[in-house]
Every structure is written in structure tokens, then in C-alpha cells.
C-alpha atoms as a PDB file:
ATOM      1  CA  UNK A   1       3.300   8.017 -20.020  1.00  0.00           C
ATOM      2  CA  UNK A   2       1.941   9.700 -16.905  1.00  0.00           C
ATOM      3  CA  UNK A   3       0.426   7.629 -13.515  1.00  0.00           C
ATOM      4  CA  UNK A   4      -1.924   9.479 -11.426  1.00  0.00           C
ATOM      5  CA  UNK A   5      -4.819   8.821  -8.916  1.00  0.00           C
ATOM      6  CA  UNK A   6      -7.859   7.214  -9.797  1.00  0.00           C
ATOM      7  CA  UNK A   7     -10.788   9.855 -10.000  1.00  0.00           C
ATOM      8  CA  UNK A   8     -14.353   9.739  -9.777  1.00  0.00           C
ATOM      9  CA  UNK A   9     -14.481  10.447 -13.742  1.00  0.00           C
ATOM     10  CA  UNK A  10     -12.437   7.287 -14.513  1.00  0.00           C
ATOM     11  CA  UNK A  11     -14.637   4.978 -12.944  1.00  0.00           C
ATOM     12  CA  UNK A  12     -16.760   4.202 -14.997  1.00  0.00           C
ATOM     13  CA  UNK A  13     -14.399   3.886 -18.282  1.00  0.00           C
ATOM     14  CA  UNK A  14     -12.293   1.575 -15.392  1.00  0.00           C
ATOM     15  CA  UNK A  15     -15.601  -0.364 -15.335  1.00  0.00           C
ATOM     16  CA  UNK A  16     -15.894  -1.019 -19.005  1.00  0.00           C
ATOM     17  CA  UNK A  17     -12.721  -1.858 -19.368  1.00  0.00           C
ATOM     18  CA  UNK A  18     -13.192  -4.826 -15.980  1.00  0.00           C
ATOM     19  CA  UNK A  19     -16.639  -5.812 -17.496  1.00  0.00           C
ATOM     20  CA  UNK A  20     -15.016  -6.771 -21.179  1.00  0.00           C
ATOM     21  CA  UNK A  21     -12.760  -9.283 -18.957  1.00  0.00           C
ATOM     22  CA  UNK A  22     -15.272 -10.568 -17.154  1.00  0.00           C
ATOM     23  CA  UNK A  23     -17.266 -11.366 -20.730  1.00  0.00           C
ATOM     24  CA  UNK A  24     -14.006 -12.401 -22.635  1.00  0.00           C
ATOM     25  CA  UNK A  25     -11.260 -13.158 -20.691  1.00  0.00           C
ATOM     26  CA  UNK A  26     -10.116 -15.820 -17.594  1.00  0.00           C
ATOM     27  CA  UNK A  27      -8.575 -12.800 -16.389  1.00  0.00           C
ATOM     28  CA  UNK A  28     -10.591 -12.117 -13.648  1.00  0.00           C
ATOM     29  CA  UNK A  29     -12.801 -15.398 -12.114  1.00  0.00           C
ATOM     30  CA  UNK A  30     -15.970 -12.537 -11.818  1.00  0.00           C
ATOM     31  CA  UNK A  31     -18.480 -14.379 -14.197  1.00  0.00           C
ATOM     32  CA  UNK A  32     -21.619 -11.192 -13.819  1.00  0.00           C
ATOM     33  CA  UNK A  33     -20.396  -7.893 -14.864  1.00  0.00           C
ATOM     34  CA  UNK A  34     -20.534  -5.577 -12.313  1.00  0.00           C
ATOM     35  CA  UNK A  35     -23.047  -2.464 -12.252  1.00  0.00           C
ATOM     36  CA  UNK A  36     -21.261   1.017 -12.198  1.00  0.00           C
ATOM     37  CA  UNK A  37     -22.546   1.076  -8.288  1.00  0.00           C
ATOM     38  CA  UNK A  38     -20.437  -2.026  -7.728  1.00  0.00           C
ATOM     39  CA  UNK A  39     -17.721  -1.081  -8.981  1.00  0.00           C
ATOM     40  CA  UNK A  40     -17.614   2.436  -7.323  1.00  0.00           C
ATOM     41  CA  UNK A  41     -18.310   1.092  -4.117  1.00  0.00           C
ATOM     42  CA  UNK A  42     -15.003  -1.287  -4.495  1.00  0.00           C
ATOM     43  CA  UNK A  43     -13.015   1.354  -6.281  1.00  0.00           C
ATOM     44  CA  UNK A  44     -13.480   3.382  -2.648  1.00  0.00           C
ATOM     45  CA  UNK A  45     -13.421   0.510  -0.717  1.00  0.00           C
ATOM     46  CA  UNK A  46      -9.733  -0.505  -1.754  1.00  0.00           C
ATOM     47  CA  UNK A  47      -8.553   3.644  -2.152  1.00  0.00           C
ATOM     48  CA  UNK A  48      -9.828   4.143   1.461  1.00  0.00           C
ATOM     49  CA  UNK A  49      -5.988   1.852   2.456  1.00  0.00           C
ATOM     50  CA  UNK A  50      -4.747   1.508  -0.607  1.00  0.00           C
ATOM     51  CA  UNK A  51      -3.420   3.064  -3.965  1.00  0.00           C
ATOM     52  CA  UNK A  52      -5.213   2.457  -7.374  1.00  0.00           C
ATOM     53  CA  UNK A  53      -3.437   4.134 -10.392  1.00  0.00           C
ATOM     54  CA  UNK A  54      -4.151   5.260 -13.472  1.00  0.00           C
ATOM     55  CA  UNK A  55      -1.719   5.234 -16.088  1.00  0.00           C
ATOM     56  CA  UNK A  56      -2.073   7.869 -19.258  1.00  0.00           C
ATOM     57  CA  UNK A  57      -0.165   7.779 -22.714  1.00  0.00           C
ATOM     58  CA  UNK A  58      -1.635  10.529 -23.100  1.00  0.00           C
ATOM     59  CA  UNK A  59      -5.572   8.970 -22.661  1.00  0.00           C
ATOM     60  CA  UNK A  60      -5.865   6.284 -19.918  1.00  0.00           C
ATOM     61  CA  UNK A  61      -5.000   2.807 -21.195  1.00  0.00           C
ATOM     62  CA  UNK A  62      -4.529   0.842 -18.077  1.00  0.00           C
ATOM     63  CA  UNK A  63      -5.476   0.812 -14.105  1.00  0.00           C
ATOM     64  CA  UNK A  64      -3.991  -0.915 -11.206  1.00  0.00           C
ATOM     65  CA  UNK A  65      -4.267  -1.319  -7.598  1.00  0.00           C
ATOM     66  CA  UNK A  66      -3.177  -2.875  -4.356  1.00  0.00           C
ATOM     67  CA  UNK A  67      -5.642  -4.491  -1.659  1.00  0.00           C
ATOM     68  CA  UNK A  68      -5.677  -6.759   0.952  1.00  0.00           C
ATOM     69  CA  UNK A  69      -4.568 -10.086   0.206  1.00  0.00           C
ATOM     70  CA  UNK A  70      -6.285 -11.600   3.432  1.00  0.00           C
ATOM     71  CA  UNK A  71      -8.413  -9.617   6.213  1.00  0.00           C
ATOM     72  CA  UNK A  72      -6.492 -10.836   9.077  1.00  0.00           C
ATOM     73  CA  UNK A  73      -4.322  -8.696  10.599  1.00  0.00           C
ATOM     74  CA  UNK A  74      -1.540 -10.271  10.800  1.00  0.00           C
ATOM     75  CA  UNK A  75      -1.326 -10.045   6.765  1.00  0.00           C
ATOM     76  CA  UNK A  76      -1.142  -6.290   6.806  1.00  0.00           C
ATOM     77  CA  UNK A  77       1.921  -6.352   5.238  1.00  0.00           C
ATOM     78  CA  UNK A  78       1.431  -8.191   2.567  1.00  0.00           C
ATOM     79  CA  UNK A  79      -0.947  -6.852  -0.453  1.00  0.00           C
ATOM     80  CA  UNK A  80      -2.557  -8.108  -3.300  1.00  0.00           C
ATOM     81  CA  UNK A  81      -1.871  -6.824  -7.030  1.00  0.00           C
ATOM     82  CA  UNK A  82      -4.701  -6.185  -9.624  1.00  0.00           C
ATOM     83  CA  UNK A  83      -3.778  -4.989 -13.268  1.00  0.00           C
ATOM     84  CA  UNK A  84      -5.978  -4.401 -15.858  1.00  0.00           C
ATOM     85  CA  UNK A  85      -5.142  -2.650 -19.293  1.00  0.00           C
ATOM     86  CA  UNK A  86      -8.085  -1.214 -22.143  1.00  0.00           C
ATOM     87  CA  UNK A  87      -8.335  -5.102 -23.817  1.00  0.00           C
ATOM     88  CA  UNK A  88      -6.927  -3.117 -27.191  1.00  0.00           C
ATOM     89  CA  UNK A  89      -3.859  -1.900 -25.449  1.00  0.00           C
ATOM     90  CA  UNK A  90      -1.280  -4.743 -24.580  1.00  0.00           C
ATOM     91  CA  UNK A  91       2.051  -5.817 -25.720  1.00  0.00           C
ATOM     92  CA  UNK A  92       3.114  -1.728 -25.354  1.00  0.00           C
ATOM     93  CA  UNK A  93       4.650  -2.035 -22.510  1.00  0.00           C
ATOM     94  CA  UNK A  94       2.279  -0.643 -20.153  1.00  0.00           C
ATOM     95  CA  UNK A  95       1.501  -3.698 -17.577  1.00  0.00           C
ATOM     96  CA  UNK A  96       5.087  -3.555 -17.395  1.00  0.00           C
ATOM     97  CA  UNK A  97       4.945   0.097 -16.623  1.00  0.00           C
ATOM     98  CA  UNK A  98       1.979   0.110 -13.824  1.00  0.00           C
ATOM     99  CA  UNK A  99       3.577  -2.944 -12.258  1.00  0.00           C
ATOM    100  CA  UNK A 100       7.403  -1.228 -11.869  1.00  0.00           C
ATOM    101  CA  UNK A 101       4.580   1.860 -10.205  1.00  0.00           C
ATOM    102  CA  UNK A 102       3.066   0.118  -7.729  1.00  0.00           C
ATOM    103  CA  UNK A 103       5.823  -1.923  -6.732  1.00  0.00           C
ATOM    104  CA  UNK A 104       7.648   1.172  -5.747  1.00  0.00           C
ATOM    105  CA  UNK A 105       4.366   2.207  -4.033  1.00  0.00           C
ATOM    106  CA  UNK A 106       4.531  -0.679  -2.345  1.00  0.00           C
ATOM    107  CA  UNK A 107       8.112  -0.165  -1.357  1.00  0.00           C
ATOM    108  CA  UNK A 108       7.704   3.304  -0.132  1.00  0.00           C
ATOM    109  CA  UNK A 109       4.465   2.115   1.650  1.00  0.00           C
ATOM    110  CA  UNK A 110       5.866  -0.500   4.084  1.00  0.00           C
ATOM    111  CA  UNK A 111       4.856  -3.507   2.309  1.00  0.00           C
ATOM    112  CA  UNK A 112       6.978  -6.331   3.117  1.00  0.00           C
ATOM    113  CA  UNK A 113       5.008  -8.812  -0.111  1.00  0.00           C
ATOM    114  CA  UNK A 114       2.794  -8.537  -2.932  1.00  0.00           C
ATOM    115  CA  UNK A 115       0.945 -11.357  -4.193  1.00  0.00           C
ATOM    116  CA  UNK A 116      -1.009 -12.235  -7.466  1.00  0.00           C
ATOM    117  CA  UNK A 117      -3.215 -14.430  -8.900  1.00  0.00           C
ATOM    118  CA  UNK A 118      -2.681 -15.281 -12.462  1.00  0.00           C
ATOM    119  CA  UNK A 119      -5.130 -17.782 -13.908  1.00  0.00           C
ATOM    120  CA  UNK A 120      -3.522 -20.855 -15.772  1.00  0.00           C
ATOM    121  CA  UNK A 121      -3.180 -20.180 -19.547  1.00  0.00           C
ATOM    122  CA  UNK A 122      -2.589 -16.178 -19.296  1.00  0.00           C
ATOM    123  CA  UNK A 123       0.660 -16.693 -20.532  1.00  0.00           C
ATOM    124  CA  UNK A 124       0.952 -12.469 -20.965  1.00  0.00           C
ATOM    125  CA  UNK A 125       0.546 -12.226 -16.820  1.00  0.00           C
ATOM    126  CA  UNK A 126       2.924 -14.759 -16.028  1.00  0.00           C
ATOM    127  CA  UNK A 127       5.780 -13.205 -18.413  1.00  0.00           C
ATOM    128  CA  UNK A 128       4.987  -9.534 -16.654  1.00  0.00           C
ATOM    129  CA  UNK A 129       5.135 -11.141 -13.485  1.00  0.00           C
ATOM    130  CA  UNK A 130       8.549 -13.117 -13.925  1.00  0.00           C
ATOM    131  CA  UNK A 131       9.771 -10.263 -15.737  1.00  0.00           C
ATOM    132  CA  UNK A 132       9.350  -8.269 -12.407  1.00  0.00           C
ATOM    133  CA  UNK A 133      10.485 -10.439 -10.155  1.00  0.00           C
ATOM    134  CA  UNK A 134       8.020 -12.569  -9.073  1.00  0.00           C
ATOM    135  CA  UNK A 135       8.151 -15.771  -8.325  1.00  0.00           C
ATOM    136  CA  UNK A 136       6.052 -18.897  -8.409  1.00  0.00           C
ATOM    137  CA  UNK A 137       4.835 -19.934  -4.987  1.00  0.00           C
ATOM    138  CA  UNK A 138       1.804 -22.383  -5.392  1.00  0.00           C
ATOM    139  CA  UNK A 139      -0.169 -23.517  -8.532  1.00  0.00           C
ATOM    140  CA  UNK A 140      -3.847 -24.877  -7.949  1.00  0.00           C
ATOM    141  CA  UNK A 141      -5.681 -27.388 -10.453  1.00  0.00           C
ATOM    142  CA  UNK A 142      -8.984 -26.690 -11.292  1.00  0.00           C
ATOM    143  CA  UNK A 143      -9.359 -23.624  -8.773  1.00  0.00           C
ATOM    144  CA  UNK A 144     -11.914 -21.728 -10.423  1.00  0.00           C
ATOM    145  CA  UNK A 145     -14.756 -22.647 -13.668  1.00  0.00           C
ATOM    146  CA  UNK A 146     -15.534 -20.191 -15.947  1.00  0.00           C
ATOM    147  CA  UNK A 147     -16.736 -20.304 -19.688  1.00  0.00           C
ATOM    148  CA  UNK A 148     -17.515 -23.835 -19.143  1.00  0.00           C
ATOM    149  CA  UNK A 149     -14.033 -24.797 -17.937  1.00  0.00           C
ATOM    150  CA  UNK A 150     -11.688 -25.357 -14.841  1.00  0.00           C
ATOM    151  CA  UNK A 151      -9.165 -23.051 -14.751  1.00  0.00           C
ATOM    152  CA  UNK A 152      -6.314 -23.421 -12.310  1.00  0.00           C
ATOM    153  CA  UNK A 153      -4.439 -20.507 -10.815  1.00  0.00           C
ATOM    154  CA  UNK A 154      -0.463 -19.804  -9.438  1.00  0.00           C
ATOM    155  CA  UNK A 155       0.024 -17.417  -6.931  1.00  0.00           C
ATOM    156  CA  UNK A 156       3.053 -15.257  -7.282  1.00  0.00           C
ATOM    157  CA  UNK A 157       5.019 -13.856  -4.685  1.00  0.00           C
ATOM    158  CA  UNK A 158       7.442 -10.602  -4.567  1.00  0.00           C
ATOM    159  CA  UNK A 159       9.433 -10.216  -1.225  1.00  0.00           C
ATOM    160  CA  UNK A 160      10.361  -6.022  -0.925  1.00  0.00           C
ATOM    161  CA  UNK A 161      12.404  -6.468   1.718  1.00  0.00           C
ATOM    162  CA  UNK A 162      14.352  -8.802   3.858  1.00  0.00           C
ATOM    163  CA  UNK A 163      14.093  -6.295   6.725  1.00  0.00           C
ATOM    164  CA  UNK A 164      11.686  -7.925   9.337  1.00  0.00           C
ATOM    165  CA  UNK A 165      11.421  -5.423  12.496  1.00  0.00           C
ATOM    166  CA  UNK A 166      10.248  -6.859  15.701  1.00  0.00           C
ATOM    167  CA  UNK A 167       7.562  -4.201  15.673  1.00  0.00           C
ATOM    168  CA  UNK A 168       7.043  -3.041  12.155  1.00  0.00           C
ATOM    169  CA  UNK A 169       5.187   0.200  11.262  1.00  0.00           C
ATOM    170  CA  UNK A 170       1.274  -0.217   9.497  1.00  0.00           C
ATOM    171  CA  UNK A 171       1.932   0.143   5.872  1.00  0.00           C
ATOM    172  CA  UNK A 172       0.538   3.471   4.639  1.00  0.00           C
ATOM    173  CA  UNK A 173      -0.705   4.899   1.780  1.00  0.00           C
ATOM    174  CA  UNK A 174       1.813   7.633  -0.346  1.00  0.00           C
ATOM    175  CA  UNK A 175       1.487   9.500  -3.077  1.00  0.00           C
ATOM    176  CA  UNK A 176       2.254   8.820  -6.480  1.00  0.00           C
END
């Protein structure tokens, strides 16, 4: 298995693979699938702060990426976690994988928290999430409909550090 940097040539297989959740899944609360223009535009929205991976065994079979979990500024340190595997490839081990990556990113970047949404029934996202060291902070009833159903959501929370400076540094964007 190999991570590197999104690239321009991934996008659009990234975009298939987001668009077959957005038909099939609760994955993502998107209900319209997304035109290759959309989903460029947010892939270099989010890489213009943050890292999005791709992870190779030895094609691509997953993606992930931090963002901002809340405009304000005073959340800067705190980012929000987005994985997303080929719908064909899970149970190999390689949300595990991506999530371990960018939680070092994250780490190495400054981040103090990461935070994710995992919509109520995805019982695969919650076990990765636990498994990692997340934690349960909230659960909401009946957040979000999709496919003709309410769908409630927890939030997950991973603390990186217990080291709160007075004046902390902007988290920045590393390598891989």
C-alpha cells in the first residue's frame, strides 16, 4: 500500500467513487451527485489548507481528506475527517490504513482535534472510528432524510494532544 497526493488525474475516478455513495449509501447526506466541475472545485478548495490522500494497493482504492470543521476562526485547530473507499473495496483494511495517515498528518500539522460525522446505522464507520481512538461526543435523532428516511448522526471526537499553548501556531499543511 502506498499514500500519495491527490492529482488532477484522480479526480474524476474520486468522483465516481463519491457519486455511487451519494446513489447507494447514507454515507454521505449529498442526495444530487455532483458534476465533475463540482467536485474539482471542492477537491481544490479543501487541498488549498488541507491534505487529501490517495491511497494505492497498487491501483487507488480509497481517498481521504481533512477540512474545516467550522469557518470560524477560532476552530482552526480542529478539522474535519472525510473517508471514502471504491464501494467494492472494504473490509481490507484500508479505511483503517488512510485513517492511521491522516491522523499522523494531522499530528504533524498542528491539529489539536479531528471530528467526524458518521451517520446512524454505518456500523463499518463507527468500528474504524473506535478502533482509532475516537470517541463518541454527541448523537443527533433524525439529523438528516435521505432515501425516504431520517437518519441520525454521532459526531466523533479525537483529541491529538493535551498540549494547549497560550498562543498556538496555525496548523499547516505537510507532506505525506
Amino acid at each position: 500500500m502506498k499514500f500519495r497526493r491527490i492529482e488532477e488525474k484522480d479526480i474524476p475516478v474520486c468522483l465516481e467513487w463519491y457519486n455511487w455513495y451519494i446513489r447507494n449509501s447514507r454515507a454521505t447526506f449529498e442526495t444530487k451527485e455532483l458534476t465533475l466541475k463540482e467536485f474539482a472545485d471542492r477537491v481544490h478548495r479543501v487541498t488549498a489548507s488541507y491534505p487529501w490522500i490517495i491511497l494505492e494497493d497498487p491501483q487507488p482504492v480509497g481517498y481521504a481528506y481533512l477540512s474545516a470543521f467550522n469557518d470560524r476562526a477560532a476552530y482552526d485547530w480542529t478539522a474535519d475527517v472525510s473517508i471514502y473507499l471504491r464501494h467494492d473495496a472494504g473490509h481490507q483494511g484500508y479505511g483503517t490504513a488512510l485513517m492511521k495517515q491522516l491522523i499522523q498528518m494531522a499530528e504533524q500539522d498542528g491539529y489539536k482535534h479531528l471530528v467526524s460525522i458518521v451517520s446512524e446505522g454505518n456500523a463499518a464507520s463507527e468500528r474504524l472510528h473506535e478502533d482509532c481512538g475516537f470517541e463518541k461526543a454527541a448523537f443527533f435523532r433524525n439529523f438528516g432524510y435521505k432515501h425516504h428516511q431520517w437518519i441520525g448522526v454521532t459526531y466523533y471526537v479525537l483529541t491529538l494532544s493535551d498540549q494547549f499553548e497560550e498562543e498556538p501556531s496555525e496548523p499547516e499543511d505537510h507532506d505525506v
